[in-house]
N, C-alpha and C. Protein backbone atom coordinates (compact mmCIF):
# COMPACT_ATOMS: atom_id res chain seq x y z
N UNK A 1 22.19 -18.90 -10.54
CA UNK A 1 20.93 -18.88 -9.84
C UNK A 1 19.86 -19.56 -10.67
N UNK A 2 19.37 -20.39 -9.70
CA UNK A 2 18.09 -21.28 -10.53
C UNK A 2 16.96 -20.25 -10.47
N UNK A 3 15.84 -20.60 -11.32
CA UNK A 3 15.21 -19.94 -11.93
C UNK A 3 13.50 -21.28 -11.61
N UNK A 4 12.90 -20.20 -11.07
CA UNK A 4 11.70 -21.42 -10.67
C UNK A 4 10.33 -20.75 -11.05
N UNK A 5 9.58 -21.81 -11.45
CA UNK A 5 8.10 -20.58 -11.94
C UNK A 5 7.21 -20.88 -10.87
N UNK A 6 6.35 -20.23 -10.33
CA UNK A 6 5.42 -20.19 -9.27
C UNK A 6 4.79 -20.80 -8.78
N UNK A 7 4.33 -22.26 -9.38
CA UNK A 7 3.95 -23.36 -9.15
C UNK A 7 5.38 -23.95 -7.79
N UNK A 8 6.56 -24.24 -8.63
CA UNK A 8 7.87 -24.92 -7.84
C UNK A 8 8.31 -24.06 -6.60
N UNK A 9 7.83 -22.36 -6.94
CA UNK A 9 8.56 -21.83 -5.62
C UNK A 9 7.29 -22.08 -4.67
N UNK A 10 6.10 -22.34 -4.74
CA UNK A 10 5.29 -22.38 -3.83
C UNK A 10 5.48 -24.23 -3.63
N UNK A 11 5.31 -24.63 -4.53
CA UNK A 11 6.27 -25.98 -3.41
C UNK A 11 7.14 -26.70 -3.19
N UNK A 12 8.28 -25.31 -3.59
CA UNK A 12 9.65 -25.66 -2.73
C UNK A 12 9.55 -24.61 -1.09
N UNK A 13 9.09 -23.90 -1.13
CA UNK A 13 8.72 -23.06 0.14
C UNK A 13 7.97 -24.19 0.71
N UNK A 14 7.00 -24.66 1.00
CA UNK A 14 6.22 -25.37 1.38
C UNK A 14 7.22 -26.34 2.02
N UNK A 15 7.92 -26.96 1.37
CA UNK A 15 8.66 -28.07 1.49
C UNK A 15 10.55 -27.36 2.20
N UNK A 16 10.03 -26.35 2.82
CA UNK A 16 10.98 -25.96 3.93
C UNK A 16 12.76 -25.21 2.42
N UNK A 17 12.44 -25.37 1.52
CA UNK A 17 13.57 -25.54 0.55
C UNK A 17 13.91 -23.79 1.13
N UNK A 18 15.34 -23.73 1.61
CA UNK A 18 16.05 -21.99 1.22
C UNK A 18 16.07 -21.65 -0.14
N UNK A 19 16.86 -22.60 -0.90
CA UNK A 19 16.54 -21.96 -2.46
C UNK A 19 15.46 -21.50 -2.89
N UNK A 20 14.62 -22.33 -2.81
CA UNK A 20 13.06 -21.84 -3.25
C UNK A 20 12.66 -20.58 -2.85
N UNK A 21 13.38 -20.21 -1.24
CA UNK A 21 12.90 -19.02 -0.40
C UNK A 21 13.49 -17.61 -0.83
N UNK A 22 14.62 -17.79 -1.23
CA UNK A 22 15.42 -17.32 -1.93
C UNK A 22 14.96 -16.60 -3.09
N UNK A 23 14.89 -17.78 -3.93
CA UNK A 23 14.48 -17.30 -5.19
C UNK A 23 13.09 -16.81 -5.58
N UNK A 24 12.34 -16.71 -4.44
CA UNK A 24 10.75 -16.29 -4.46
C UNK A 24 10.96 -14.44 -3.62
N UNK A 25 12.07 -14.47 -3.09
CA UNK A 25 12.17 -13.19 -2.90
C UNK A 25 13.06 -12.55 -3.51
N UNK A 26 13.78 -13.18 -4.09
CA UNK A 26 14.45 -12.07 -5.46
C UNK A 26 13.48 -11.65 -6.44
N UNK A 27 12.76 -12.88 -7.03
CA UNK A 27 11.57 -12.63 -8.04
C UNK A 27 10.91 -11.67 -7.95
N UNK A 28 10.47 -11.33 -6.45
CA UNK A 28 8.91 -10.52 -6.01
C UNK A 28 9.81 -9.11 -5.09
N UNK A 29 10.76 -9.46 -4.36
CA UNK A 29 10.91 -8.24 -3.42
C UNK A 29 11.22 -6.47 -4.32
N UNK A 30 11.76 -6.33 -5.18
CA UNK A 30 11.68 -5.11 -5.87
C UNK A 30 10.43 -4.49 -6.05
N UNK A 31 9.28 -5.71 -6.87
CA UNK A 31 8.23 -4.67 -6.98
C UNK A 31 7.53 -4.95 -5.40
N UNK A 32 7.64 -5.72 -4.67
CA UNK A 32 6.90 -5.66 -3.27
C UNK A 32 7.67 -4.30 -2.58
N UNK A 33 8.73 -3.97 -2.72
CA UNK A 33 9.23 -2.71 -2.09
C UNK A 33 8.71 -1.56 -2.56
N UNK A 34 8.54 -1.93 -4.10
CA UNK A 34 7.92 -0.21 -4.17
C UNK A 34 6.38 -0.26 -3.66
N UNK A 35 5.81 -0.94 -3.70
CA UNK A 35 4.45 -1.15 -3.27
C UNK A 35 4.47 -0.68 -1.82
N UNK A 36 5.53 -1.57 -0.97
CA UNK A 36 5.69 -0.79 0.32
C UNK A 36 5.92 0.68 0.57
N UNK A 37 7.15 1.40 -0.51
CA UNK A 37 6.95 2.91 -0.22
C UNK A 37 6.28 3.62 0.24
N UNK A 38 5.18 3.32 -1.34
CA UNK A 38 4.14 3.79 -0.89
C UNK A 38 3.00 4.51 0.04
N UNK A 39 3.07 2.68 1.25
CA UNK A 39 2.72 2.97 2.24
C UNK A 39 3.61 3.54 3.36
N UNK A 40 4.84 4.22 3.04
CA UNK A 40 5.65 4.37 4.19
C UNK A 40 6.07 5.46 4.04
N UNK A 41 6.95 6.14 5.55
CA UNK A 41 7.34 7.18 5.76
C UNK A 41 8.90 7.59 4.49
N UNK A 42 9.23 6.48 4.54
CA UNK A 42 10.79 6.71 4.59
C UNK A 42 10.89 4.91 3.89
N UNK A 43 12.00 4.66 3.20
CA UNK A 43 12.88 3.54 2.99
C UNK A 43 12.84 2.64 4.22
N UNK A 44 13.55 2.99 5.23
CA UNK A 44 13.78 2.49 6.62
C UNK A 44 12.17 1.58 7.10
N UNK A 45 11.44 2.62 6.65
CA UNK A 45 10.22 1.43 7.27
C UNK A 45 9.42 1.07 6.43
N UNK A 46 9.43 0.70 4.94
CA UNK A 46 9.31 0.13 3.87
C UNK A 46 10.19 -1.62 4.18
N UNK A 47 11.86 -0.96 4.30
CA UNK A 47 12.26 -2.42 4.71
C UNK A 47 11.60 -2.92 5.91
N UNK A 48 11.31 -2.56 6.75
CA UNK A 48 10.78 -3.30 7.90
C UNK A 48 9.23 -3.88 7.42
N UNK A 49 8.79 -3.33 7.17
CA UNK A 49 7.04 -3.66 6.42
C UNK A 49 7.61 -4.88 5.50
N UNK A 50 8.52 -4.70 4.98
CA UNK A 50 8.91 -5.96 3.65
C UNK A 50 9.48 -6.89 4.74
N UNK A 51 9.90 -7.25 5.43
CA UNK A 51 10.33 -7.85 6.21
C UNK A 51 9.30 -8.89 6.83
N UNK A 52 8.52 -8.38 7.62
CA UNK A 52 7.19 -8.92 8.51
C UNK A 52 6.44 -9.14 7.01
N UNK A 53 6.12 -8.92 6.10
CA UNK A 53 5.88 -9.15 4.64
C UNK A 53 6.23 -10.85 4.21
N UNK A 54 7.49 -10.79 4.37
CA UNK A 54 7.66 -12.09 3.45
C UNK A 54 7.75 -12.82 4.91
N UNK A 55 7.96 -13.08 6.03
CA UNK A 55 7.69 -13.83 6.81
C UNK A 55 6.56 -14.14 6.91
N UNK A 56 5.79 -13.30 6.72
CA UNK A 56 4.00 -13.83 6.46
C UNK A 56 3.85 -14.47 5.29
N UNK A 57 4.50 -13.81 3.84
CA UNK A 57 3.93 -14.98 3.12
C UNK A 57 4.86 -16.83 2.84
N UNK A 58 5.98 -16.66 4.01
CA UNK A 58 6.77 -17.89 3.96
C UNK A 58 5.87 -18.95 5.37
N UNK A 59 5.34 -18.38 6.24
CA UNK A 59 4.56 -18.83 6.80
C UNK A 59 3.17 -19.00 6.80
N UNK A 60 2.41 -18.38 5.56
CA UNK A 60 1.36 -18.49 5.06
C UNK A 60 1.19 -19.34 3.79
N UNK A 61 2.33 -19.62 2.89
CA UNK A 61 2.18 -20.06 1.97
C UNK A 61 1.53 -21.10 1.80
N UNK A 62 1.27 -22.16 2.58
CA UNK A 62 0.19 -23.34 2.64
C UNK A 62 -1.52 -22.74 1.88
N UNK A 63 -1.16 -21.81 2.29
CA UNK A 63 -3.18 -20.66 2.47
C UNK A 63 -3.07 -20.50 1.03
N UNK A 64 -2.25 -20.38 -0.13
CA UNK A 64 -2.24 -19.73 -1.35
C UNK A 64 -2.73 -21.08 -1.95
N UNK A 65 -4.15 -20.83 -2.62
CA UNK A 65 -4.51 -22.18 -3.70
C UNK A 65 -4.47 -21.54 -4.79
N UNK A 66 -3.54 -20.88 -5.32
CA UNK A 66 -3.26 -21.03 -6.98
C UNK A 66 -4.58 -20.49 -7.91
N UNK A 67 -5.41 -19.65 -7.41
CA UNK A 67 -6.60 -19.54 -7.99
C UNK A 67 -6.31 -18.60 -9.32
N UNK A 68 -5.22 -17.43 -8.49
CA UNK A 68 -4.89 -15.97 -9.02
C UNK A 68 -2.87 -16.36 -9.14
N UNK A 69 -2.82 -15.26 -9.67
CA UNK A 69 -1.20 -15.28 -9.63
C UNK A 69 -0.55 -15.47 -8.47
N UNK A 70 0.51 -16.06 -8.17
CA UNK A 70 1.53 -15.95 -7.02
C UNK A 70 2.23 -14.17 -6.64
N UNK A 71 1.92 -13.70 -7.59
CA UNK A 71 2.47 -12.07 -7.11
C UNK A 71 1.36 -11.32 -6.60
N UNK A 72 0.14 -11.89 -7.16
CA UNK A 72 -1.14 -10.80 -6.53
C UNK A 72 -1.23 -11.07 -5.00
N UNK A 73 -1.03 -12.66 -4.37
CA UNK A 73 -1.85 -13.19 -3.31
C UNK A 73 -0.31 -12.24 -2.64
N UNK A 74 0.75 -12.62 -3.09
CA UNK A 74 2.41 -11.63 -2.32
C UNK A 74 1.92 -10.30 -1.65
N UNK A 75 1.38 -9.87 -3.22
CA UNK A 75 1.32 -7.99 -3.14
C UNK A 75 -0.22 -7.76 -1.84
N UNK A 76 -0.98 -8.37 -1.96
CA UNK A 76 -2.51 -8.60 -0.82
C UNK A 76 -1.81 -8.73 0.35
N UNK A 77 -0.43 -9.66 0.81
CA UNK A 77 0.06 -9.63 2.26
C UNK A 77 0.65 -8.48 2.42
N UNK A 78 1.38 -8.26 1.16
CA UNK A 78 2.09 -6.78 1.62
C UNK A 78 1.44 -5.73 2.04
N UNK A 79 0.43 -5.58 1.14
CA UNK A 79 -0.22 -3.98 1.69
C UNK A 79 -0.81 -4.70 3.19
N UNK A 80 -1.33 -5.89 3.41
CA UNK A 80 -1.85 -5.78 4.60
C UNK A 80 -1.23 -6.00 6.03
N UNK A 81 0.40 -5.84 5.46
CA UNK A 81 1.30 -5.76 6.39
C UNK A 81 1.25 -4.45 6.47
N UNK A 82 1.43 -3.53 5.42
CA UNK A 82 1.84 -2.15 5.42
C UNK A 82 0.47 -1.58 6.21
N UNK A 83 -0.42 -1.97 6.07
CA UNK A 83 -1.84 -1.30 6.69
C UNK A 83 -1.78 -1.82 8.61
N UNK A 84 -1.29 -3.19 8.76
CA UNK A 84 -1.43 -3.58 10.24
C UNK A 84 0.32 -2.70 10.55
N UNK A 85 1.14 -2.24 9.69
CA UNK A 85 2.42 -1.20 10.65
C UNK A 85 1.72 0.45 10.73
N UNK A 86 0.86 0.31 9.82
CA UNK A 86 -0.41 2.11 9.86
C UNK A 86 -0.59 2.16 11.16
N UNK A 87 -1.89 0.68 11.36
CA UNK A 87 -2.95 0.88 12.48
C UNK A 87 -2.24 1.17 13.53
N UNK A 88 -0.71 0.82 14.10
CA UNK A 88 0.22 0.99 14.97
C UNK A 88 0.41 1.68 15.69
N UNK A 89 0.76 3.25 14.54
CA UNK A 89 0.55 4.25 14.59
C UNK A 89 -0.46 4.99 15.46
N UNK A 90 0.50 5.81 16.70
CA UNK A 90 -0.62 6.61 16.87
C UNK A 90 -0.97 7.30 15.97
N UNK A 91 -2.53 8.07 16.57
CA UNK A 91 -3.17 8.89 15.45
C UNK A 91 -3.11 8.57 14.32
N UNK A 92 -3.47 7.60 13.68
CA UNK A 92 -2.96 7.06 12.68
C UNK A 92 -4.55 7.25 11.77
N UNK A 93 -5.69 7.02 12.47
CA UNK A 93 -6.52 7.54 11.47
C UNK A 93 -7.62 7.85 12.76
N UNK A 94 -8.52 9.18 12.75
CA UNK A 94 -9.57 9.61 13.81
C UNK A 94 -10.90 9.56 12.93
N UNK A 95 -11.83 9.12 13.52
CA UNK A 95 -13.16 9.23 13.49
C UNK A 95 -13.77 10.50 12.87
N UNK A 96 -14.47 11.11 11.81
CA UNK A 96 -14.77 12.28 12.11
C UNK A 96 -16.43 12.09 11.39
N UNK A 97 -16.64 13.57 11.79
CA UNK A 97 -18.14 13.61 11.16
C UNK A 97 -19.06 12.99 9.74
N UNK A 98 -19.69 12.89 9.09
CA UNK A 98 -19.97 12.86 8.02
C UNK A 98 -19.84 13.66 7.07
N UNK A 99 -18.82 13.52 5.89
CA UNK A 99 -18.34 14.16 4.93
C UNK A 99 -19.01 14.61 3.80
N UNK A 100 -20.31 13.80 3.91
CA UNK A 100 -21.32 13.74 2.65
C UNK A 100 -21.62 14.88 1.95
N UNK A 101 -21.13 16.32 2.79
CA UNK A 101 -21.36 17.52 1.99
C UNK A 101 -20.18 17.60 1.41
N UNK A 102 -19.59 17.64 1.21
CA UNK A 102 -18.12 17.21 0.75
C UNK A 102 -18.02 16.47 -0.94
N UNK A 103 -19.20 15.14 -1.07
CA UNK A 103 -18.88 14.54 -1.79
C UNK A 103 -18.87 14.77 -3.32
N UNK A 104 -19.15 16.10 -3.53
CA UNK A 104 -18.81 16.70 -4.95
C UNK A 104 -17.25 16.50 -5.32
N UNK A 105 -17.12 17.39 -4.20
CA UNK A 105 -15.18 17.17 -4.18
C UNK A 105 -14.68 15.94 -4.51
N UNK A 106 -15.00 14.79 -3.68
CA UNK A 106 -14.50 13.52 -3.71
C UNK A 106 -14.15 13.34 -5.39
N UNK A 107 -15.70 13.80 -6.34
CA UNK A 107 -15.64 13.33 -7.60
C UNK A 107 -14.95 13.84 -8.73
N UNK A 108 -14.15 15.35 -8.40
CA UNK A 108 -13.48 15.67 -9.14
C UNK A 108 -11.82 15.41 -9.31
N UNK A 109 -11.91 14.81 -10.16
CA UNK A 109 -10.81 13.99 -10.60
C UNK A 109 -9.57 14.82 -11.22
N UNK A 110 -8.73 15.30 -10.58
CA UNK A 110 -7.74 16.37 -10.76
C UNK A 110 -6.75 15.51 -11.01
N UNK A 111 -5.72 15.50 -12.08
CA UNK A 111 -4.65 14.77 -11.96
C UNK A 111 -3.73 14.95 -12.51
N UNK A 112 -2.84 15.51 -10.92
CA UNK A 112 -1.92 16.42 -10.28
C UNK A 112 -0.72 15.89 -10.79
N UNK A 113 -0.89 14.31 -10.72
CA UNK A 113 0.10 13.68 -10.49
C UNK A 113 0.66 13.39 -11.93
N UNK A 114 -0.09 13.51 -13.15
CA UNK A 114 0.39 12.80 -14.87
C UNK A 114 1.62 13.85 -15.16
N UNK A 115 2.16 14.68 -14.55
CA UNK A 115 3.48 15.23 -14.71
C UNK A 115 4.47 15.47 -13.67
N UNK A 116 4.10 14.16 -12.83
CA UNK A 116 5.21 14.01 -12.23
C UNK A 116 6.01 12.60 -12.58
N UNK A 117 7.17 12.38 -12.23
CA UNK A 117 8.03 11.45 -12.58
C UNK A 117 7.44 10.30 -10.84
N UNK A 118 7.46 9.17 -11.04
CA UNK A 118 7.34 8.08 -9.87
C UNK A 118 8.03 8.70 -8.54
N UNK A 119 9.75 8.30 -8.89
CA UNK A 119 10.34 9.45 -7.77
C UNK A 119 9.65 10.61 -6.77
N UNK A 120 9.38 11.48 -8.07
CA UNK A 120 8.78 12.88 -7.17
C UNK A 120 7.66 12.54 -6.56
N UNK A 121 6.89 12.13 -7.42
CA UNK A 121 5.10 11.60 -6.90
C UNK A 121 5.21 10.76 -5.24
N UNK A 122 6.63 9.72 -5.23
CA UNK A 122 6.63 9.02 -4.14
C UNK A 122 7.14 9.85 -3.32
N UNK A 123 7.77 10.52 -3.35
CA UNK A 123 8.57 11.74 -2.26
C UNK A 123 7.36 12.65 -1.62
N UNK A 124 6.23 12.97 -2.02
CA UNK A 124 5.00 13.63 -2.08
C UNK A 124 4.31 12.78 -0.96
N UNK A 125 3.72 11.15 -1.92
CA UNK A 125 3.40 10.83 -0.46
C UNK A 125 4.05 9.79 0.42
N UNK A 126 4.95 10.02 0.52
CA UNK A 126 5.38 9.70 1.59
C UNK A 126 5.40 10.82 3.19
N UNK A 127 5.19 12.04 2.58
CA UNK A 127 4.65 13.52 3.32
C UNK A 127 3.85 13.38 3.69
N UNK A 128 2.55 12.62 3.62
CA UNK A 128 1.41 12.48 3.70
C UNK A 128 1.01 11.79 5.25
N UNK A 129 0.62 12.49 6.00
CA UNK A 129 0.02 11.66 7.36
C UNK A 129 -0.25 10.06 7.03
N UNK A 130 0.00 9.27 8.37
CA UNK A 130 -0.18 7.48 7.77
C UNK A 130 -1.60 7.78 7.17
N UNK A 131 -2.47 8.00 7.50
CA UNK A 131 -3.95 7.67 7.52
C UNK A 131 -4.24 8.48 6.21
N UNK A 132 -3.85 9.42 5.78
CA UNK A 132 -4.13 9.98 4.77
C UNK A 132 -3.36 9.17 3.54
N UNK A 133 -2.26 8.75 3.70
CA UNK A 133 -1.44 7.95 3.09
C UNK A 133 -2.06 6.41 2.83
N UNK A 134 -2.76 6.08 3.55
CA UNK A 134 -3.24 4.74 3.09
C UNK A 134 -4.41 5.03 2.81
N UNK A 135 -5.23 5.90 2.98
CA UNK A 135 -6.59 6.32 1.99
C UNK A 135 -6.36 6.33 1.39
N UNK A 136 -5.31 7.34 0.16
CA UNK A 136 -5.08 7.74 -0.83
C UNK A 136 -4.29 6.72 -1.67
N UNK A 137 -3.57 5.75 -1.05
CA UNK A 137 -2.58 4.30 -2.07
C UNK A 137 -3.96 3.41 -2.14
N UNK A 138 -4.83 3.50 -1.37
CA UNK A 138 -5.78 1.84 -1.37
C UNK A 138 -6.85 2.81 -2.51
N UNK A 139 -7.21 3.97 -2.60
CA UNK A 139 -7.97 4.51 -3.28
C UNK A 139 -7.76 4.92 -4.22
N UNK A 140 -7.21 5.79 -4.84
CA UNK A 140 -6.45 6.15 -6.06
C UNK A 140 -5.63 5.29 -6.72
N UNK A 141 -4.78 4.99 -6.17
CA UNK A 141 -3.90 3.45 -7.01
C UNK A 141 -4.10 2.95 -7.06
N UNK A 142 -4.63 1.77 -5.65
CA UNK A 142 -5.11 0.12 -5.93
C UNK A 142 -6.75 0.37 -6.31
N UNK A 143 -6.84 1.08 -6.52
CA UNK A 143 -8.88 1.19 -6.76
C UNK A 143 -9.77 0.69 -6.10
N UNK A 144 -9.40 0.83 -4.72
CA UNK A 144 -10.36 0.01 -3.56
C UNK A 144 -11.39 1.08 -3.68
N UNK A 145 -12.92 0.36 -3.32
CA UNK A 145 -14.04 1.45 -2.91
C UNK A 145 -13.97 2.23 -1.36
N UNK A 146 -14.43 3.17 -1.06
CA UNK A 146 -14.39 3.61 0.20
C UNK A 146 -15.24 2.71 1.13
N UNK A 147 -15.98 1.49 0.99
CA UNK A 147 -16.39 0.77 1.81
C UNK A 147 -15.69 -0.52 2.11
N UNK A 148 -14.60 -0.70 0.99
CA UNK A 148 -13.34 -1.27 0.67
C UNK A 148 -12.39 -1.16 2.22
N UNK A 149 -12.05 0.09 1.82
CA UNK A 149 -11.41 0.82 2.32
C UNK A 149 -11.74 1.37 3.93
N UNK A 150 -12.91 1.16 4.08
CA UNK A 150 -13.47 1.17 5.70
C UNK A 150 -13.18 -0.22 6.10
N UNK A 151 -13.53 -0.98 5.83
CA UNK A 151 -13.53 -2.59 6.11
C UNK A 151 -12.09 -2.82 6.57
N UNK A 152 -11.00 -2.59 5.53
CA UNK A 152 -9.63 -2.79 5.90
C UNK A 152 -9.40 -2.14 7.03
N UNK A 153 -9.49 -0.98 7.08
CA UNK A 153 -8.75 0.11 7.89
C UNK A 153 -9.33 -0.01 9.62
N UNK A 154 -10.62 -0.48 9.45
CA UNK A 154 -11.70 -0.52 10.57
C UNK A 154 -12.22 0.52 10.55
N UNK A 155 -12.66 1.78 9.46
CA UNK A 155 -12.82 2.79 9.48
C UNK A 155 -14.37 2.85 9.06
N UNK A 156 -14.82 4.01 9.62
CA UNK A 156 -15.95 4.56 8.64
C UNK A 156 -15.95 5.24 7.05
N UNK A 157 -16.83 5.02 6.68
CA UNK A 157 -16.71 5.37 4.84
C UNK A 157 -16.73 6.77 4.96
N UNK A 158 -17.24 7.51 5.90
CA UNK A 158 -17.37 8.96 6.01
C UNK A 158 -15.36 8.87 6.25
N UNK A 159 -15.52 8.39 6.91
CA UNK A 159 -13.71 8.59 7.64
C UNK A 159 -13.01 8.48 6.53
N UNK A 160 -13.33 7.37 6.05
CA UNK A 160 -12.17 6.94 4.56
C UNK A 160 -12.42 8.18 3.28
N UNK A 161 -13.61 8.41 3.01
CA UNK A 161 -13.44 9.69 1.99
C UNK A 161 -12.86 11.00 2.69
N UNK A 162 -13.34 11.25 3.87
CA UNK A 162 -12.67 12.70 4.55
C UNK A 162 -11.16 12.30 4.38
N UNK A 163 -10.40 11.21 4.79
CA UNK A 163 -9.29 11.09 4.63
C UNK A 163 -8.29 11.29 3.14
N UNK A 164 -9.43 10.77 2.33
CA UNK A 164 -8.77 11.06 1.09
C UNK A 164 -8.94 12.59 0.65
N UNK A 165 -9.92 13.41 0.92
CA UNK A 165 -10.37 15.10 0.58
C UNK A 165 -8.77 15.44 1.06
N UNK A 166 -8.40 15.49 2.49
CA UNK A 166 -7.58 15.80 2.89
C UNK A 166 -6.07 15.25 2.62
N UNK A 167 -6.03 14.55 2.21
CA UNK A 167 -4.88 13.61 1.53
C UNK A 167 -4.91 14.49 -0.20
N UNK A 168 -5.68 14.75 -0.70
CA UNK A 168 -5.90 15.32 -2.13
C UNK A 168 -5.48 16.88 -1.65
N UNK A 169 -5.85 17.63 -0.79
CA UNK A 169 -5.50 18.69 -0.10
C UNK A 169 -4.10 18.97 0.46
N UNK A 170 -4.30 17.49 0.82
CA UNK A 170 -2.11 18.30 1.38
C UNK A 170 -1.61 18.20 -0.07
N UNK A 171 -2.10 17.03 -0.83
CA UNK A 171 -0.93 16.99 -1.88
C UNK A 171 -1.03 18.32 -2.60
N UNK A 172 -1.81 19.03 -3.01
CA UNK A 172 -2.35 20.10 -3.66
C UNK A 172 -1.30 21.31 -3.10
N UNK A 173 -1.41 21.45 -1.97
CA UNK A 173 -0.89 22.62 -1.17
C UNK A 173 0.67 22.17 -1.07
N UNK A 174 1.59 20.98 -1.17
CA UNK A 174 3.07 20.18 -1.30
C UNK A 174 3.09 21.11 -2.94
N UNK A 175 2.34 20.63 -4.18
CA UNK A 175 2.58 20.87 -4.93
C UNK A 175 2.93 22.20 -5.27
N UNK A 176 1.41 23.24 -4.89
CA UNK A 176 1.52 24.61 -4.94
C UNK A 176 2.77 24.99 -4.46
N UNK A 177 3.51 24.69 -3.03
CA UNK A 177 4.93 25.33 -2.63
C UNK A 177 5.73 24.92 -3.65
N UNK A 178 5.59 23.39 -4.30
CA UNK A 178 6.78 23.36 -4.89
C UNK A 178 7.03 23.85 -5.97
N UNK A 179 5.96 24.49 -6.89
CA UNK A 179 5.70 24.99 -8.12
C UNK A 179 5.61 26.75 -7.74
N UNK A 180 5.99 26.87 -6.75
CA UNK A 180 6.19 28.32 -6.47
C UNK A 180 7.36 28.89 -6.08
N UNK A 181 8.15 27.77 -5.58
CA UNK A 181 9.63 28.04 -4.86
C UNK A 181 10.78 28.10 -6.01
């Protein structure tokens, strides 16, 4: 197997090449899958999200000018594949009141997660309602702001922090059973 650096796979893709196509998704699809988890229920629709994933970035690749890495502009289609298989979703994220009394909570930084192993942590949220599930990966992991995070989603910033309170809440109450059973 040839071996191509990011410059050649973006224009051997370009230039219709399978090898190139090939070898740009061996390079990237492992860590683009776990990235997909993430956003997903299950394995099963992780591969499908990775799927509609690299067909977007084999048919987008013209759009990539080399500004940033070839894995960042990858990992930006992925989640925003994984976010347009969310919006899909019914009930996938509801409108609610203003959370602003709330926002003490938002700021305390509990972290639940520094003794868990990746595995367990991903088994956790993947439990997680879609909408609470992509609050909590675009917010906590990727470090999007909650106005970030409204913009993507089409959401309100009240919506996007209530989503994460409650996303911090199931995980809390997953944990408590499991540290009790």
């Amino acid at each position: 197997m040839q071996q191509f650096n990011d410059q050649e796979l973006v224009s051997g893709v370009l230039q219709g090449s399978s090898a190139h196509q090939s070898a740009l998704y061996r390079q990237y699809s492992v860590t683009m899958f776990r990235v997909l988890l993430r956003f997903s229920r299950d394995k099963s629709e992780a591969e499908d999200m990775m799927q509609d994933g690299f067909v977007r970035v084999f048919r987008d690749m013209g759009q990539f000018r080399g500004d940033g890495a070839l894995g960042g502009w990858i990992r930006r289609i992925m989640v925003n594949t994984a976010l347009s298989h969310l919006r899909k979703q019914r009930d996938f994220v509801k409108d609610v009141p203003d959370f602003s009394a709330f926002e003490a909570k938002f700021h305390t930084e509990e972290d639940f997660a520094s003794n868990l192993d990746a595995q367990t942590l991903l088994g956790y949220l993947q439990k997680l309602p879609p909408g609470y599930r992509a609050v909590f990966n675009l917010y906590a992991i990727d470090g999007f702001s909650h106005e970030e995070i409204a913009e993507q989603l089409g959401i309100t910033i009240g919506t996007s922090k209530s989503q994460l309170y409650k996303a911090r809440e199931y995980l809390k109450k997953i944990l408590d059973k499991s540290f009790t059973s």
